[in-house]
N, C-alpha and C. Protein backbone atom coordinates (compact mmCIF):
# COMPACT_ATOMS: atom_id res chain seq x y z
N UNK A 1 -52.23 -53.96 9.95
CA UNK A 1 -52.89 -52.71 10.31
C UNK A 1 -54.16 -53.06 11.07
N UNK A 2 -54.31 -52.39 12.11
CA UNK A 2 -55.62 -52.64 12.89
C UNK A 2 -57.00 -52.07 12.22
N UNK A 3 -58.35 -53.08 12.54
CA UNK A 3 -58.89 -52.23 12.30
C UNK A 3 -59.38 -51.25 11.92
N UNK A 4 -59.41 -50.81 13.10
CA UNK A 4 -59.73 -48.94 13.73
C UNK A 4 -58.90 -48.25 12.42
N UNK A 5 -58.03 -48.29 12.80
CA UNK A 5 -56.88 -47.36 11.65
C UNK A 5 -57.66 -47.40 10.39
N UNK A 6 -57.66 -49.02 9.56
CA UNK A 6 -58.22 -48.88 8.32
C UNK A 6 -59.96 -48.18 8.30
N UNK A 7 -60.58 -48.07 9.00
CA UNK A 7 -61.62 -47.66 8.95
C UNK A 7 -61.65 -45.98 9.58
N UNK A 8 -60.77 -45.89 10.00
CA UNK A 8 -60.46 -44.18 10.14
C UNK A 8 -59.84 -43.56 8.97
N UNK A 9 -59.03 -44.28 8.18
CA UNK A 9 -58.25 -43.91 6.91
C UNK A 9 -59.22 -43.64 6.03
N UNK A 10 -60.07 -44.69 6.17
CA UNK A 10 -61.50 -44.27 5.08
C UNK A 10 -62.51 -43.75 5.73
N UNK A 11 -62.51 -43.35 6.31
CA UNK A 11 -63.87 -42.18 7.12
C UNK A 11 -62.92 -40.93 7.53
N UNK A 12 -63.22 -39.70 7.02
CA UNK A 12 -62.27 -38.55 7.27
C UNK A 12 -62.82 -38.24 8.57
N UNK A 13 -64.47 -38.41 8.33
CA UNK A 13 -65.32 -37.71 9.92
C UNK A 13 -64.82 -38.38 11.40
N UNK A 14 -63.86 -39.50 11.18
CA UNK A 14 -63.60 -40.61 12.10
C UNK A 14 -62.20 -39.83 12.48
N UNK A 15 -61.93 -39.55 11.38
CA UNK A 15 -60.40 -39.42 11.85
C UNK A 15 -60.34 -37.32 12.64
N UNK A 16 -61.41 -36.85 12.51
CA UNK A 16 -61.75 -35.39 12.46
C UNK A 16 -62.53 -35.72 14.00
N UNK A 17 -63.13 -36.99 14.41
CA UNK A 17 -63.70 -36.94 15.69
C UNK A 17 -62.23 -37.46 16.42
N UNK A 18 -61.78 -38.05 16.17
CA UNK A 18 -60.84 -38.63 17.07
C UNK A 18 -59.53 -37.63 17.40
N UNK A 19 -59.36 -36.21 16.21
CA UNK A 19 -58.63 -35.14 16.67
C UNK A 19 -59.40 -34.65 17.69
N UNK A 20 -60.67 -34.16 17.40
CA UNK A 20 -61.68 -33.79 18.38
C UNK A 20 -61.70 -34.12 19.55
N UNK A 21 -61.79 -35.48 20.19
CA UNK A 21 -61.52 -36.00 21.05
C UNK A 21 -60.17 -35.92 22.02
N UNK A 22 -59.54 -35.96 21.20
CA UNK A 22 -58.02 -35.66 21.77
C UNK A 22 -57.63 -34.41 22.27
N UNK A 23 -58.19 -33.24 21.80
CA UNK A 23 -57.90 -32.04 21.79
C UNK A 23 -58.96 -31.63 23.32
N UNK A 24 -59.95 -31.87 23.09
CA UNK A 24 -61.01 -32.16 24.22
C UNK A 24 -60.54 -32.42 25.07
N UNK A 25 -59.92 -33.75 25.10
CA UNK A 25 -59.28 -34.33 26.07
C UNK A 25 -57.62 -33.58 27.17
N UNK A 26 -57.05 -32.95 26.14
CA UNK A 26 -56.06 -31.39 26.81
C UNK A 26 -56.32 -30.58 27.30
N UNK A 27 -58.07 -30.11 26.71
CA UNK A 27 -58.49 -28.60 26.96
C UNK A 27 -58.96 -28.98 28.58
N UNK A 28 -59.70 -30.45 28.68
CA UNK A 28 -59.67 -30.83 29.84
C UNK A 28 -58.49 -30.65 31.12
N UNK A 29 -57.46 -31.62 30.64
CA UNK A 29 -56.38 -31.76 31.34
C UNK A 29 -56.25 -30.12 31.59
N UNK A 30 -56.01 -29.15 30.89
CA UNK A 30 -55.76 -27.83 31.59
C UNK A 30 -56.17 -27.14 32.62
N UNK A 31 -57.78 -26.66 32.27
CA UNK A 31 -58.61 -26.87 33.36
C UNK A 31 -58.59 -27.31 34.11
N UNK A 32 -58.15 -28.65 34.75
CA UNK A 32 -58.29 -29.41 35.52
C UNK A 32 -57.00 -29.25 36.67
N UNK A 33 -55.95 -29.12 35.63
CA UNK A 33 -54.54 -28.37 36.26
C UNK A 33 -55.02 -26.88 36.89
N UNK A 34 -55.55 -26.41 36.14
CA UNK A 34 -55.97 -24.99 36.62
C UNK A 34 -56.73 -24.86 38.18
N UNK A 35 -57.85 -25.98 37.99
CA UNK A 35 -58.76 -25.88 39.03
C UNK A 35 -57.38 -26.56 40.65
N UNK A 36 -56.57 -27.54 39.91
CA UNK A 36 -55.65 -27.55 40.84
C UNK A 36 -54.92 -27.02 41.59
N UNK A 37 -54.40 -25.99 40.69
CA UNK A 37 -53.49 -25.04 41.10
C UNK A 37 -54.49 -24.06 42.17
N UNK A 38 -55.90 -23.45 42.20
CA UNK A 38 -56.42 -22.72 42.29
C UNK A 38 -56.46 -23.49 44.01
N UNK A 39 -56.78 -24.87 44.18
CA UNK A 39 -57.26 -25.57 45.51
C UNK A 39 -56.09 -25.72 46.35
N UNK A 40 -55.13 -25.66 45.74
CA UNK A 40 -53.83 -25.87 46.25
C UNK A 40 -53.02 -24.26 47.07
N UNK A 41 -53.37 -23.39 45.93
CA UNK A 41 -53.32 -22.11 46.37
C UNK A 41 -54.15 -21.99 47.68
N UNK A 42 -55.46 -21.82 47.74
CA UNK A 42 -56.39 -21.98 48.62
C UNK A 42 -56.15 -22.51 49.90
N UNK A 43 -55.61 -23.58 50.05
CA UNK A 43 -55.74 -25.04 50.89
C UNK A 43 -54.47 -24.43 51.20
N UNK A 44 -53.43 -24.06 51.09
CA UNK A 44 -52.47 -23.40 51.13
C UNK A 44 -52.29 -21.85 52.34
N UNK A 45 -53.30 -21.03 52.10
CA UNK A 45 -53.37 -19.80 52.19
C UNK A 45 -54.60 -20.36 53.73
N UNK A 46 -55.21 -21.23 53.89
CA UNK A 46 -56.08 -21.69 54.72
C UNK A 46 -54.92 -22.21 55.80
N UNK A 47 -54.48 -22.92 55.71
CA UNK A 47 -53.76 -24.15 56.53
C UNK A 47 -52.45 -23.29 56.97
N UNK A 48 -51.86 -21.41 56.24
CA UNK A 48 -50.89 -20.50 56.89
C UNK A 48 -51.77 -19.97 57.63
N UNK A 49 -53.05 -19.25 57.32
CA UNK A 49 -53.65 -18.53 58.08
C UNK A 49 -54.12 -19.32 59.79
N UNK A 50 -54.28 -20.89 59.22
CA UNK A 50 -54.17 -21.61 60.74
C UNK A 50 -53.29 -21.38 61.60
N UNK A 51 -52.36 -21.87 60.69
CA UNK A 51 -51.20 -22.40 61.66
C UNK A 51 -50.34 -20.84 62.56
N UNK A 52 -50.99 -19.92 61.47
CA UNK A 52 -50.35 -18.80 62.53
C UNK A 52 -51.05 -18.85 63.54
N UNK A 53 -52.19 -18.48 63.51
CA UNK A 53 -53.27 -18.31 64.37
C UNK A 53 -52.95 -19.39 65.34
N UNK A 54 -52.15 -20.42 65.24
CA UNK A 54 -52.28 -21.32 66.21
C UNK A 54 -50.73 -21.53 66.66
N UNK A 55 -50.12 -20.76 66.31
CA UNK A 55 -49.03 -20.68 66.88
C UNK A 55 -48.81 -19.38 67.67
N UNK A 56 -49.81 -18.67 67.57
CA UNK A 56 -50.05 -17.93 69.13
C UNK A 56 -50.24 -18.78 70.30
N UNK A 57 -50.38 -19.87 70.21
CA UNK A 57 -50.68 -20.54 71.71
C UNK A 57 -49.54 -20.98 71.98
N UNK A 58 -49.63 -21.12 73.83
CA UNK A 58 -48.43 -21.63 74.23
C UNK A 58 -48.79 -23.00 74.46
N UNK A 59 -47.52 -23.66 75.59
CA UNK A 59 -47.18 -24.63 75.63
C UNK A 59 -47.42 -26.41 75.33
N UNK A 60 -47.65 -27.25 75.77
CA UNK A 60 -47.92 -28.53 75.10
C UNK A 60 -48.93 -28.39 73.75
N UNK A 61 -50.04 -28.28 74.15
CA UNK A 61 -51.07 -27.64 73.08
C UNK A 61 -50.72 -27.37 71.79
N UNK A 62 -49.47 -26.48 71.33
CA UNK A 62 -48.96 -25.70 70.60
C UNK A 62 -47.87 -27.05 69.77
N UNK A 63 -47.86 -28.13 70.35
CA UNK A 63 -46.45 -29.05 69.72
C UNK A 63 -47.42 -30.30 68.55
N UNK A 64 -48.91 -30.29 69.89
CA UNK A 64 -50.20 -31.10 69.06
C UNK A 64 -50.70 -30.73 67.82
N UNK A 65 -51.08 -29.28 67.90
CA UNK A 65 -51.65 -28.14 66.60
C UNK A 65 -50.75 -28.66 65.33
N UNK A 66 -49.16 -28.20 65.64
CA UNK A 66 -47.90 -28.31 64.57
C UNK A 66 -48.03 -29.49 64.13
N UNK A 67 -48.17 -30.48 64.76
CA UNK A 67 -48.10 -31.68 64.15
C UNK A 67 -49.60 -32.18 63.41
N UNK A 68 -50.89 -32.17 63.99
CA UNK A 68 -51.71 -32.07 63.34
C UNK A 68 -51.79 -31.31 61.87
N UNK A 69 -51.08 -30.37 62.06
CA UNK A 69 -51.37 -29.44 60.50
C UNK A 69 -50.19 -29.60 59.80
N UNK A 70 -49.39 -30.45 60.24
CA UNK A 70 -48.12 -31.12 59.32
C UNK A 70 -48.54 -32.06 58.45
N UNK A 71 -49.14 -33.13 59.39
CA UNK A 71 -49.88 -34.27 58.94
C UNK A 71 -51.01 -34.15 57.85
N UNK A 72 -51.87 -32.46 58.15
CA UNK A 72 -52.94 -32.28 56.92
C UNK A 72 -51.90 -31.95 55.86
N UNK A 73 -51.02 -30.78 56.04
CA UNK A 73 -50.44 -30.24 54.86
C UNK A 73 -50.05 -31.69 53.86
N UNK A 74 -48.92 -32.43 54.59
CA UNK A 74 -48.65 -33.53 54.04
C UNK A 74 -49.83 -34.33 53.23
N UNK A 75 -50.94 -35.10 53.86
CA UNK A 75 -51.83 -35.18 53.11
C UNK A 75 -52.61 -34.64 51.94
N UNK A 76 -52.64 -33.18 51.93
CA UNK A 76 -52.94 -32.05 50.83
C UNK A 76 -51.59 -32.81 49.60
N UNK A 77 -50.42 -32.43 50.06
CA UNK A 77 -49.76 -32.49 49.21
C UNK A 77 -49.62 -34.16 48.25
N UNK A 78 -50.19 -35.04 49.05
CA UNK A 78 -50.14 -36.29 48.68
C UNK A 78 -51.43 -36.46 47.80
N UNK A 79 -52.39 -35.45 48.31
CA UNK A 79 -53.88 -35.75 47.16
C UNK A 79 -53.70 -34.77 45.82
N UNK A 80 -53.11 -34.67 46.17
CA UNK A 80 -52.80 -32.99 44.80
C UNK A 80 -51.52 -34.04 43.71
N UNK A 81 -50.79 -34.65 44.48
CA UNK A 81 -49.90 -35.26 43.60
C UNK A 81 -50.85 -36.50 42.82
N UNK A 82 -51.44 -37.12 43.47
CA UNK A 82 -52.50 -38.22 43.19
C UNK A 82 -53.15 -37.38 42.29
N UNK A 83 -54.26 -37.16 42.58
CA UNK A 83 -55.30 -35.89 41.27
C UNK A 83 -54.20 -35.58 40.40
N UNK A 84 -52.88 -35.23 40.14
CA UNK A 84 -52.24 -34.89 39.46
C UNK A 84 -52.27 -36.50 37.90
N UNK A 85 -51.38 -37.23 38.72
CA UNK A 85 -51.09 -38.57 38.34
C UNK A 85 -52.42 -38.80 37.68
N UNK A 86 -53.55 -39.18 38.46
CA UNK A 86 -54.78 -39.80 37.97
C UNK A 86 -55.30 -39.21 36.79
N UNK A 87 -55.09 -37.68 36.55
CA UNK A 87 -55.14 -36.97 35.22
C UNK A 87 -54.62 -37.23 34.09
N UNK A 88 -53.20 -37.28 34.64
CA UNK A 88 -52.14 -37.71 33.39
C UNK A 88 -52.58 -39.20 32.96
N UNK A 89 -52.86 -39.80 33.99
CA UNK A 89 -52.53 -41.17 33.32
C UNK A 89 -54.51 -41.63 32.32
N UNK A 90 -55.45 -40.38 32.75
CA UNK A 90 -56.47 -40.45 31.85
C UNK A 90 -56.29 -39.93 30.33
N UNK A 91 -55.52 -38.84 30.52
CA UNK A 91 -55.09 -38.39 29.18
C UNK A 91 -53.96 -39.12 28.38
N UNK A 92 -53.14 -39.85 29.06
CA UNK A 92 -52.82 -41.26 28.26
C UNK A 92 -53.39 -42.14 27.61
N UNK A 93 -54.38 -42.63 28.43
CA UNK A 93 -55.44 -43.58 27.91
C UNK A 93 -55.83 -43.64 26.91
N UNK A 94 -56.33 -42.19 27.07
CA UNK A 94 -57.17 -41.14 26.25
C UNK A 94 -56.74 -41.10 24.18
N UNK A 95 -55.31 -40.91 24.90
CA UNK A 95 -54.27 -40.88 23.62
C UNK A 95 -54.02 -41.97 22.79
N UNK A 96 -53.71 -43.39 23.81
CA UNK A 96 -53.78 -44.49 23.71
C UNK A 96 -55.08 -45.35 22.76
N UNK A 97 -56.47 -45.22 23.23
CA UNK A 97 -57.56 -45.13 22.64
C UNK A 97 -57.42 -44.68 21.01
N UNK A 98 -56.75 -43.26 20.83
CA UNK A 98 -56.45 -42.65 19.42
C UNK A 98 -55.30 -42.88 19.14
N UNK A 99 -55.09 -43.70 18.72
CA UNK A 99 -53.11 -43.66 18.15
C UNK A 99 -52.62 -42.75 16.83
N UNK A 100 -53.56 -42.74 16.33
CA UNK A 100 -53.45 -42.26 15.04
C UNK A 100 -53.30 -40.60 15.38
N UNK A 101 -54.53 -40.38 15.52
CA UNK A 101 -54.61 -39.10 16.36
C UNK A 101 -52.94 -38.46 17.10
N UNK A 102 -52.71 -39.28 17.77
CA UNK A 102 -51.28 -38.92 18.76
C UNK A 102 -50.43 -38.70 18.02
N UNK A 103 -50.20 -40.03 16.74
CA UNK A 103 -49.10 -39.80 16.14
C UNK A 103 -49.07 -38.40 14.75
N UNK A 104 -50.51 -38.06 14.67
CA UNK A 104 -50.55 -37.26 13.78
C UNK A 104 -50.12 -35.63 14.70
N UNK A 105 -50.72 -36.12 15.78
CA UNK A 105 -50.32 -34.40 16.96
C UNK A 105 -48.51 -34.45 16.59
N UNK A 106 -48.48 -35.61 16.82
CA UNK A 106 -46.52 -35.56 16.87
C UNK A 106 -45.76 -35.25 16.37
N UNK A 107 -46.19 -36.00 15.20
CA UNK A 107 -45.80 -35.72 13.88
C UNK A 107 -45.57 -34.28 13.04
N UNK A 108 -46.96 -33.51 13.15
CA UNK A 108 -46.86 -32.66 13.22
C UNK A 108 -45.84 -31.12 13.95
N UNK A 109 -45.65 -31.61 15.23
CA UNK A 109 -44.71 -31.17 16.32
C UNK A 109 -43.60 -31.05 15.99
N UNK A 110 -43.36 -32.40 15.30
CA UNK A 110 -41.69 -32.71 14.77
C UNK A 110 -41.35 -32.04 13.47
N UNK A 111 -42.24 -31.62 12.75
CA UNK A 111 -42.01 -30.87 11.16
C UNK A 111 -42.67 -29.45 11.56
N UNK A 112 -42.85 -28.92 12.74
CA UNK A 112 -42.82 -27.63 13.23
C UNK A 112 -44.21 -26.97 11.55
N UNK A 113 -43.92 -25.46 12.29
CA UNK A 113 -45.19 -25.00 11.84
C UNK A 113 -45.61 -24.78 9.93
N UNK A 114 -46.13 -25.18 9.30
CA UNK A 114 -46.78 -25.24 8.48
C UNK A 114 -46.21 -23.70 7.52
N UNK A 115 -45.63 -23.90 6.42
CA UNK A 115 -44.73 -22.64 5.74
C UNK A 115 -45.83 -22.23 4.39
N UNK A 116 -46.39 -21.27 4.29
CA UNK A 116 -47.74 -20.49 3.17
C UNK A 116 -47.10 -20.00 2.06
């Protein structure tokens, strides 16, 4: 047994910060999804309102624009997947750091809700 574990087993406040932490650590991840979804929407609703606007123009001009704002969209979509990833893989860590913690979230999960 590691450590950590035996000294969380005997400190309840240890094992009550490290739910804390964890839970923190989701309420984060949501938010963070949230604020995503919100830039993506945005960045989204920006880059149609361009591209119409710029597909009023005619000829050569008009083939440069399309491809320029292909190339951003694409990029958007490549930093949004990244920020995505880089989240998840903090709230792993995160989890990782608390094992105990994780396995008690799980655990819990798996014997469903609590009968009075």
């Amino acid at each position: 047994m590691s450590q950590r574990a035996s000294k969380t087993g005997k400190r309840p406040e240890l094992a009550q910060a490290v739910d804390s932490v964890k839970e923190a650590a989701q309420h984060v991840r949501n938010a963070v999804q949230g604020s995503i979804g919100e830039v993506r929407g945005a960045a989204t609703a920006e880059l149609a309102r361009v591209k119409a606007s710029a597909l009023k123009t005619t000829g050569a001009a008009q083939e440069k624009v399309e491809s320029v704002l292909n190339k951003a969209e694409d990029r958007l979509h490549k930093l949004i997947a990244k920020a995505q990833k880089a989240l998840d893989s903090a709230v792993r860590q995160a989890e990782k750091r608390y094992p105990s913690a994780a396995a008690k979230k799980s655990a819990a999960k798996k014997a469903g809700p609590a009968k009075k």
